[in-house]
C-alpha atoms as a PDB file:
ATOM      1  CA  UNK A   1      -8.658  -9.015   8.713  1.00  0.00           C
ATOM      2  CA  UNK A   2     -10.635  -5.893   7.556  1.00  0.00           C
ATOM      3  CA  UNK A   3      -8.916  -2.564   8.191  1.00  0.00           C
ATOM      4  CA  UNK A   4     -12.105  -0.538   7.227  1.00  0.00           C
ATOM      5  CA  UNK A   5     -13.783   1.840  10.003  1.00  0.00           C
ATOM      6  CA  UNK A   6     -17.519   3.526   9.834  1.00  0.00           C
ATOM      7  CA  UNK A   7     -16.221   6.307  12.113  1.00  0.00           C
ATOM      8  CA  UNK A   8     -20.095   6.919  12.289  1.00  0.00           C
ATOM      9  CA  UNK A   9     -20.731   3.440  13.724  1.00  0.00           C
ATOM     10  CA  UNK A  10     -17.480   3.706  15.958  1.00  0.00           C
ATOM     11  CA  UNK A  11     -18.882   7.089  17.418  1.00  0.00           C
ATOM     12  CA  UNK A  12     -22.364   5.512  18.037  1.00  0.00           C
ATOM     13  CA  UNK A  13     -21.274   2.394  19.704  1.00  0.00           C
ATOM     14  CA  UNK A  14     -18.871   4.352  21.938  1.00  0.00           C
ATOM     15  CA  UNK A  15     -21.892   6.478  23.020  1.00  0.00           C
ATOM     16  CA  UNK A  16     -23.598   3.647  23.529  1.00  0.00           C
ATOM     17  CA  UNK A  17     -21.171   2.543  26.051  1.00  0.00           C
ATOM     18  CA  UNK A  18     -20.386   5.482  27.234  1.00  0.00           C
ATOM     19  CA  UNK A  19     -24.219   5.538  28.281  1.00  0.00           C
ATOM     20  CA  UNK A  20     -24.006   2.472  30.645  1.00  0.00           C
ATOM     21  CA  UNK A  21     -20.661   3.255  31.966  1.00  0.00           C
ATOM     22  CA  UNK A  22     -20.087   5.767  35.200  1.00  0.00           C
ATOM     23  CA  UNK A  23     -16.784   7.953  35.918  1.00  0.00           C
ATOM     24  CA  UNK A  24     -14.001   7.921  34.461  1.00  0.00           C
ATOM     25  CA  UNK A  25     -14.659   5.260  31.771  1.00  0.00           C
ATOM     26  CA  UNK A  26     -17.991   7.333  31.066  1.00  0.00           C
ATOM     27  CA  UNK A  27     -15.963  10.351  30.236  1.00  0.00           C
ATOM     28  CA  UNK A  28     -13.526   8.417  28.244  1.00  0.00           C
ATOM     29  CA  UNK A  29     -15.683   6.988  25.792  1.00  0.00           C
ATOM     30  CA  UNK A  30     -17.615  10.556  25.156  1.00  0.00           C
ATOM     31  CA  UNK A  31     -14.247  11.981  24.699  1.00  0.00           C
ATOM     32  CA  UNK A  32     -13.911   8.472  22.135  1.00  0.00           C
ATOM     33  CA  UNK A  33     -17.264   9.227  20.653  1.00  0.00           C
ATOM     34  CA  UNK A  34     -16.554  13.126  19.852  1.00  0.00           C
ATOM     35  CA  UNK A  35     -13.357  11.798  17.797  1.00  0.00           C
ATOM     36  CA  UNK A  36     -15.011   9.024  16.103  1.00  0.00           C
ATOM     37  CA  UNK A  37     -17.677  11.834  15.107  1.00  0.00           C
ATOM     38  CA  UNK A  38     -14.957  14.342  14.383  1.00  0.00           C
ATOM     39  CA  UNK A  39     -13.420  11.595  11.954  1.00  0.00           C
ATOM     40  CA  UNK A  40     -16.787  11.304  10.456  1.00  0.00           C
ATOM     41  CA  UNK A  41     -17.162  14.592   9.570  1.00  0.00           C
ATOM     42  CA  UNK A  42     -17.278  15.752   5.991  1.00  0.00           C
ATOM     43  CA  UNK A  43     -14.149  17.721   4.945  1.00  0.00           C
ATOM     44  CA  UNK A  44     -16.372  20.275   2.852  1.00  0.00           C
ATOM     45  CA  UNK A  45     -18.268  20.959   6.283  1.00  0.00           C
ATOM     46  CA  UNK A  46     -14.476  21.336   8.161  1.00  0.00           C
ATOM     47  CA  UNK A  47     -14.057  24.056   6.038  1.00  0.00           C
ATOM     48  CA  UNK A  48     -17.034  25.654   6.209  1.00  0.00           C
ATOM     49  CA  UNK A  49     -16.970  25.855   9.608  1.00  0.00           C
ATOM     50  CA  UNK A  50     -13.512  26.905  10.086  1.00  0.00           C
ATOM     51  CA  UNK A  51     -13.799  29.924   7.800  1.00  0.00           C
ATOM     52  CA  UNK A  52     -17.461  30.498   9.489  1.00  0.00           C
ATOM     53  CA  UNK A  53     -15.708  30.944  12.586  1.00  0.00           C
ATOM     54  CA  UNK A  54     -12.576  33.222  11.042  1.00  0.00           C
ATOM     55  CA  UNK A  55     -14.820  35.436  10.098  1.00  0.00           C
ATOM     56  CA  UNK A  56     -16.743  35.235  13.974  1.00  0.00           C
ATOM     57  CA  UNK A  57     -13.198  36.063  15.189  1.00  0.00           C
ATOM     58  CA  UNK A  58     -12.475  39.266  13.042  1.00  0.00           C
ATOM     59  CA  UNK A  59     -15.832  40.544  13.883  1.00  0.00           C
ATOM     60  CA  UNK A  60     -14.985  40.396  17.677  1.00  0.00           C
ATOM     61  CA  UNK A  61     -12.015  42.113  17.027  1.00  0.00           C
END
């Protein structure tokens, strides 16, 4: 049994479904999708746009 995951491809075929689903289900599998894509996210670009959005915050201030 493979325990590998393309969060990419998980995101994608959650969207996928999510597309020919309705209610509930529908906005189950976006919320799915958005973690999938969170997962796939590159850490460099997490921290990018965390400090992009410190510094937002202390200019609202």
């Amino acid at each position: 049994m493979c325990t590998e995951y393309d969060p990419q491809h998980e995101a994608e075929a959650a969207m996928k479904r999510a597309a020919e689903a309705e209610g509930a289900d529908r906005q189950r599998l976006i919320q799915l999708a958005l973690a999938w894509h969170q997962l796939a996210r590159d850490p460099a670009d997490e921290h990018a746009d965390s400090s992009s959005s410190a510094s937002h915050m202390a200019r609202i201030e």
